[in-house]
Protein backbone atom coordinates (compact mmCIF):
# COMPACT_ATOMS: atom_id res chain seq x y z
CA UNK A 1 -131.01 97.97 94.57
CA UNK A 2 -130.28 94.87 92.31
CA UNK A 3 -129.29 95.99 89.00
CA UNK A 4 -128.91 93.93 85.69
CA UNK A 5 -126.82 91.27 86.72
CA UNK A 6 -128.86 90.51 90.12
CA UNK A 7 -132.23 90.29 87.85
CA UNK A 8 -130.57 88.21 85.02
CA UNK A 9 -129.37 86.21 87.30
CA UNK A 10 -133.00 85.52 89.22
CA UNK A 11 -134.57 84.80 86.12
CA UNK A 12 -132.03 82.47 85.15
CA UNK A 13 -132.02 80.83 88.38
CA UNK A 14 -135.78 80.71 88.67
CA UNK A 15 -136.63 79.58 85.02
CA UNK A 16 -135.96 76.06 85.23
CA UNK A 17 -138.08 76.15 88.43
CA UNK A 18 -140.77 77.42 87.80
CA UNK A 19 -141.45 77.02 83.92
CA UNK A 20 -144.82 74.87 83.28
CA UNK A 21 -145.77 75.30 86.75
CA UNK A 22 -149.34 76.22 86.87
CA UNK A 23 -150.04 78.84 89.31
CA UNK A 24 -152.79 76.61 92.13
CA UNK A 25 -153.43 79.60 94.17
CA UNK A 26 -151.60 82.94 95.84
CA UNK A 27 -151.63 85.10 99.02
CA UNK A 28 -151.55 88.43 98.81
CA UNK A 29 -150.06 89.59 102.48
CA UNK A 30 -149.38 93.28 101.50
CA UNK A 31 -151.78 94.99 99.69
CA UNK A 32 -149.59 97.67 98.67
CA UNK A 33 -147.07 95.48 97.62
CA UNK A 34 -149.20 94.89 94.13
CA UNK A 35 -150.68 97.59 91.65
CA UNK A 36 -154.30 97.25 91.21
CA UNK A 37 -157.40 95.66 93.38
CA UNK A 38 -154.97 92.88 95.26
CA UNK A 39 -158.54 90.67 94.93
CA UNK A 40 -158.20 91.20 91.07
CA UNK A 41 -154.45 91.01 91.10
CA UNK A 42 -154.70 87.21 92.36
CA UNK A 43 -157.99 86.18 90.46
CA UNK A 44 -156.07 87.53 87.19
CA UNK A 45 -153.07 85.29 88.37
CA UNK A 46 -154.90 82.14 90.09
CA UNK A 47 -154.62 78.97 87.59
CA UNK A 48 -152.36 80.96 85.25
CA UNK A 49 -149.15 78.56 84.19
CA UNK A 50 -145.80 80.40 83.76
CA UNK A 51 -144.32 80.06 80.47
CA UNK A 52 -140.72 82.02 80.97
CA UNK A 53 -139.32 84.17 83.49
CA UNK A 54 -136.77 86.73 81.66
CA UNK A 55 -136.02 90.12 82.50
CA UNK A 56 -136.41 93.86 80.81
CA UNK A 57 -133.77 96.50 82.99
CA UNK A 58 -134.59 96.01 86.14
CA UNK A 59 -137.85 93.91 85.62
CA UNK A 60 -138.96 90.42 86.41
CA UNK A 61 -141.05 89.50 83.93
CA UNK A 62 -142.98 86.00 84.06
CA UNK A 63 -144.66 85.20 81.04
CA UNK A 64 -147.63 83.54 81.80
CA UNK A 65 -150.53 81.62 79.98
CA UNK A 66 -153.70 83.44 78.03
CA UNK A 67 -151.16 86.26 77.70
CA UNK A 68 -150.65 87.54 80.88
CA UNK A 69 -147.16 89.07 82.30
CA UNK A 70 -146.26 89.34 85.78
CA UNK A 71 -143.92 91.88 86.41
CA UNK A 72 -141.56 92.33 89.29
CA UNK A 73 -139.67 95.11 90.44
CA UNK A 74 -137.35 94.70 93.34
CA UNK A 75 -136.17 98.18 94.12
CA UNK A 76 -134.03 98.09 96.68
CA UNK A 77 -134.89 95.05 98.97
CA UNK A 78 -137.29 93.03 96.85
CA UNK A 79 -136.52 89.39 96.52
CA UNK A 80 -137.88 86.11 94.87
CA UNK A 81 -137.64 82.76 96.64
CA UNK A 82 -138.47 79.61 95.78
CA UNK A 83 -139.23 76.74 98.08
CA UNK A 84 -139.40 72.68 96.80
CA UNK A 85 -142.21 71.02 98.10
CA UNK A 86 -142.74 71.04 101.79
CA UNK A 87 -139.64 73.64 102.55
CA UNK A 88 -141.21 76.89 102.50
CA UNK A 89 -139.89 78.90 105.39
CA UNK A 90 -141.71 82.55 105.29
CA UNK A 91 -140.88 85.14 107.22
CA UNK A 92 -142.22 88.74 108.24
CA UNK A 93 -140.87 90.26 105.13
CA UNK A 94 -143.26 87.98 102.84
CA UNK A 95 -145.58 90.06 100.70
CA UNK A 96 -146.85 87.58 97.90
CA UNK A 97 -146.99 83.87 98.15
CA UNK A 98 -147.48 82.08 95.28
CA UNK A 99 -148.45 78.36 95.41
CA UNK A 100 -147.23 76.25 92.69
CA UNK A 101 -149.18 73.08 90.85
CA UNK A 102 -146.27 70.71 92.35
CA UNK A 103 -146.43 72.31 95.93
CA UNK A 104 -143.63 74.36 95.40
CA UNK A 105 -143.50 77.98 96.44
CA UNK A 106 -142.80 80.92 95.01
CA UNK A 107 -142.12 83.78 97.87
CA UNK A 108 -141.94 87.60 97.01
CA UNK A 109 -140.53 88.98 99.89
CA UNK A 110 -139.44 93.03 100.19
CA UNK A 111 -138.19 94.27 103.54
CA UNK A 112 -138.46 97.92 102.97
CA UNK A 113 -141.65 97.29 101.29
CA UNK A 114 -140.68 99.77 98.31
CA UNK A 115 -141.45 97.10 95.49
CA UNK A 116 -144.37 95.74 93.82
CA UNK A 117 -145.96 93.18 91.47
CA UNK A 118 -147.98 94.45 88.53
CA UNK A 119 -150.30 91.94 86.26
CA UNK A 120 -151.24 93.01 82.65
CA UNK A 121 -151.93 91.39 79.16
CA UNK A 122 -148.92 91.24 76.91
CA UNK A 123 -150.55 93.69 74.53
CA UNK A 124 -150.24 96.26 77.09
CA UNK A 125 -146.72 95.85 78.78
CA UNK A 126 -145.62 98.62 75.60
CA UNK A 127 -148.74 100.91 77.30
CA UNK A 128 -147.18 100.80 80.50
CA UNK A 129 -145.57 104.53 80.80
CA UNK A 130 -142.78 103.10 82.81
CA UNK A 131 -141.76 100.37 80.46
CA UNK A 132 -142.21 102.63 77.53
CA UNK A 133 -139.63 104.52 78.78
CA UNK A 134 -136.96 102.25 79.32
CA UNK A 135 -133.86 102.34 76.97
CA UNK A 136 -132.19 99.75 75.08
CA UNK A 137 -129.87 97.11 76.54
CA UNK A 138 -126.59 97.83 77.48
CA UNK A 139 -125.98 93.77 76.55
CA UNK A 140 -127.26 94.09 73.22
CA UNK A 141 -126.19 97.69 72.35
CA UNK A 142 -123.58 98.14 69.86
CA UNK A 143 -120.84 100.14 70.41
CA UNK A 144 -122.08 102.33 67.31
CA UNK A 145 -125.52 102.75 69.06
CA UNK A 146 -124.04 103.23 72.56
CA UNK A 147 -121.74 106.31 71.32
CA UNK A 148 -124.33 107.58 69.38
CA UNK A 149 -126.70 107.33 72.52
CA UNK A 150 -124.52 109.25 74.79
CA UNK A 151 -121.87 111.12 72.61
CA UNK A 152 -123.90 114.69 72.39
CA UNK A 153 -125.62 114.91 75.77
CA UNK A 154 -124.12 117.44 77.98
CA UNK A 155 -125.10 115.25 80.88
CA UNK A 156 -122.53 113.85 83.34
CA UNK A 157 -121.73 110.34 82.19
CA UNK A 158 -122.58 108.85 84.78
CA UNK A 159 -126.05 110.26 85.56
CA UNK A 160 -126.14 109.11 81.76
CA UNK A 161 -125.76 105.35 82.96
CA UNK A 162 -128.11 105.94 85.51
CA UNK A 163 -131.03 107.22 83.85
CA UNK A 164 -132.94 104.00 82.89
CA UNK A 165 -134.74 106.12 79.70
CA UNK A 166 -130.99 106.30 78.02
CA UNK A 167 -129.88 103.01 78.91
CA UNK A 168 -131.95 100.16 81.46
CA UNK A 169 -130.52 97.96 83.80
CA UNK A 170 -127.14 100.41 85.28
CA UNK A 171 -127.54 101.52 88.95
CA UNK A 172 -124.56 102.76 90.98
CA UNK A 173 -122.73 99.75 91.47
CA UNK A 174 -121.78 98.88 87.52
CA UNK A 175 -121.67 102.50 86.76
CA UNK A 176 -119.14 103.27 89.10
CA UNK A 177 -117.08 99.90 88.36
CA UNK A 178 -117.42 100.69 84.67
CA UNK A 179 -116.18 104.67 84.49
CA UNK A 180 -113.23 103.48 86.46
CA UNK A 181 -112.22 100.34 84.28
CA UNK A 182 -112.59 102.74 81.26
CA UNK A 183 -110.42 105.48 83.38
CA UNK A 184 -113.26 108.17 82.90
CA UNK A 185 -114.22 110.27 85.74
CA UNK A 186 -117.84 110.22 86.49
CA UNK A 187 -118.48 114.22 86.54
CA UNK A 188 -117.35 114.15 82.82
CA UNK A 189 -120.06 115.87 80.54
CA UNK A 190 -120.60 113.18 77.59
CA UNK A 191 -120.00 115.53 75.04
CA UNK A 192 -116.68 116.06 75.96
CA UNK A 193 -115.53 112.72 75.57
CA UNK A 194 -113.90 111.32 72.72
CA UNK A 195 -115.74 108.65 70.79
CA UNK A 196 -113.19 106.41 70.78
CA UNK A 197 -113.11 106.45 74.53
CA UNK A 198 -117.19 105.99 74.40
CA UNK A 199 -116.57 103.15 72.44
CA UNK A 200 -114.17 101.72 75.13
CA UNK A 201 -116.42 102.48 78.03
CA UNK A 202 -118.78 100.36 76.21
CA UNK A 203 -116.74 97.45 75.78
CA UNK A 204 -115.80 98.47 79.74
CA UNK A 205 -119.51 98.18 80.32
CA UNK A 206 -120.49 94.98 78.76
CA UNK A 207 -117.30 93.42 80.82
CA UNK A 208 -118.46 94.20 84.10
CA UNK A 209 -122.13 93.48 83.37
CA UNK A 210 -120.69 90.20 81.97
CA UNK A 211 -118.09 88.78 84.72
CA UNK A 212 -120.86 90.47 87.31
CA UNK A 213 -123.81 87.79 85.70
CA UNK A 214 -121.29 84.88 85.79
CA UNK A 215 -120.23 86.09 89.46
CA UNK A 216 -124.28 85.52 90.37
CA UNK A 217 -124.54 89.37 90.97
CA UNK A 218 -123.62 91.12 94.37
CA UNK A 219 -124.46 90.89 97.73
CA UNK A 220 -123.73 92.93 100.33
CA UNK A 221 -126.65 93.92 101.84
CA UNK A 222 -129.90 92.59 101.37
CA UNK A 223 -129.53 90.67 98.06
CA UNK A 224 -129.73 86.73 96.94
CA UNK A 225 -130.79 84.72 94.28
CA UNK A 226 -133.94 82.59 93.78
CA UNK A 227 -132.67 79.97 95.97
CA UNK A 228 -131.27 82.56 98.85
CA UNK A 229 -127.72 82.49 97.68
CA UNK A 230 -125.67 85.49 97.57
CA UNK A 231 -123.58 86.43 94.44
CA UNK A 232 -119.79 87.11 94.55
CA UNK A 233 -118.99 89.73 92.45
CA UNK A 234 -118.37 92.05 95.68
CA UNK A 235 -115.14 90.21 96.18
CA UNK A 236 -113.73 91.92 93.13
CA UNK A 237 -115.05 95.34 93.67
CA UNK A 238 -112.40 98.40 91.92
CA UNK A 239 -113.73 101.03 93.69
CA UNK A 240 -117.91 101.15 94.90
CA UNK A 241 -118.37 100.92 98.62
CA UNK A 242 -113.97 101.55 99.23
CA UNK A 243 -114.45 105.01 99.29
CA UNK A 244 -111.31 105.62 101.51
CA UNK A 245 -109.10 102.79 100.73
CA UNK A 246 -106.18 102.37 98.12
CA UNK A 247 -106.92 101.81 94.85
CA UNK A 248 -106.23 98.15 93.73
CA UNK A 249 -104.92 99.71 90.38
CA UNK A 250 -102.19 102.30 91.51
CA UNK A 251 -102.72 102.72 95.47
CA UNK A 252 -104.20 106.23 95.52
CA UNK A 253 -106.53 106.49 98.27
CA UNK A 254 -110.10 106.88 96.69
CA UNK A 255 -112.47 109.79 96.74
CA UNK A 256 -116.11 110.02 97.98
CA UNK A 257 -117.81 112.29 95.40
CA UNK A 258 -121.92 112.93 94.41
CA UNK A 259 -123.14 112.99 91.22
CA UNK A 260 -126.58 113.04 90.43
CA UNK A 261 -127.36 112.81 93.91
CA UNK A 262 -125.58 109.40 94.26
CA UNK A 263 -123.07 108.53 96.59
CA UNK A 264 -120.03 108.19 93.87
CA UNK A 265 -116.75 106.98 94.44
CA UNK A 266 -113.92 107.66 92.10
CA UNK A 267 -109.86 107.23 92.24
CA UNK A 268 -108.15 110.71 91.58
CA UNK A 269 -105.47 109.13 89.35
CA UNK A 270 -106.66 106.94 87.11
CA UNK A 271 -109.88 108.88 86.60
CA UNK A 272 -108.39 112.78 86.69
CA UNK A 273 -111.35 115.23 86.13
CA UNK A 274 -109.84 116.33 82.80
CA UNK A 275 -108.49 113.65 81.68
């Protein structure tokens, strides 16, 4: 699923784009792909010119005129594609086709067919029980707020990370990267930590979040930017996905553990269970 650095770095990519263009018409392939009546989902959208494309979590979130927002949510093999004038190239996967002022196209493609598109007014993105929800940004978090945030839950600190209502935008991928730069293990209850060594799993945090943006996010399955290319950040990878292999930090073959019902990998040495 692409986490905070995959949809930071779509609405980056897309925002020069697509910003101004006025929305001439859109195709709505999948009905289930969209929340709502998909005949009122593209009559709300038709003639509509995007002001912004940013990002909230794991939302895609195009600002539109009259105060509309179109949100996105990829889950885990959603995509955005868009396609200069006369390039389009759509393929079974397509969902939501949105035809730009210029001729350009805008392509929401999902392969699994697990994400969706969801149209409101501004005024009511806060109504939205799912958006409500979210916690703050791990990027804009202080380390005061983030050890305060996780410091007494008896949770393990990594289903912390996970749960988008304590902090949004951390799936697997950066959690797992994160506990192992900061030497925690990922069964640890938060309580038990020390503060200090919150604080330093948030500065952990905000580095792999940060070098993962600049690396274009990662791809090794299903995920690409705005323009179909793939991010890089996989070549650097400590431990997620090498379950099996030596650790790049001290050689120790790495675990395969599950923690909150994710598939969790960990190195025994530089992240002992009580240390």
């Amino acid at each position: 699923m692409p986490e905070l650095p995959e949809v930071e770095t779509i609405a980056r990519g897309l925002s020069p784009l697509v910003q101004d263009r006025r929305i001439a018409d859109l195709e709505v392939l999948a009905p289930g792909s969209v929340h709502g009546d998909p005949q009122a989902f593209a009559q709300r959208l038709a003639g509509r010119s995007i002001c912004s494309v940013g990002r909230r979590g794991k939302l895609l979130l195009f600002e539109l005129s009259a105060g509309q927002v179109l949100a996105g949510h990829l889950k885990m093999t959603g995509k955005f594609l868009f396609f200069p004038p006369g390039t389009a190239e759509l393929t079974s996967h397509a969902r939501c086709i949105f035809h730009l002022d210029d001729a350009s196209t805008l392509v929401f493609e999902d392969q699994r067919r697990f994400g969706y598109l969801r149209c409101m007014h501004s005024s009511g993105l806060s109504a939205w029980p799912f958006y409500a929800r979210l916690g703050p940004e791990p990027l804009q978090m202080t380390e005061m707020e983030f050890v305060a945030c996780l410091g007494s839950r008896r949770a393990a600190i990594k289903a912390l990370l996970l749960d988008q209502t304590c902090i949004a935008g951390i799936g697997n991928i950066y959690a797992d990267e994160s506990l192992h730069l900061a030497g925690i293990h990922p069964q640890t209850q938060a309580e038990r930590i020390p503060r200090t060594r919150l604080g330093f799993l948030h500065r952990c945090l905000r580095d792999v979040l940060t070098r993962a943006v600049h690396a274009g996010g990662s791809s090794f399955r299903d995920y690409v930017d705005g323009l179909g290319r793939p991010g890089s950040y996989q070549d650097t990878f400590m431990v997620y996905g090498r379950s099996g292999q030596p650790c790049r930090q001290c050689s120790t073959e790495l675990a395969r553990i599950r923690v909150a019902g994710r598939t969790t990998v960990v190195c025994p040495c530089c992240q002992p269970r009580d240390g």
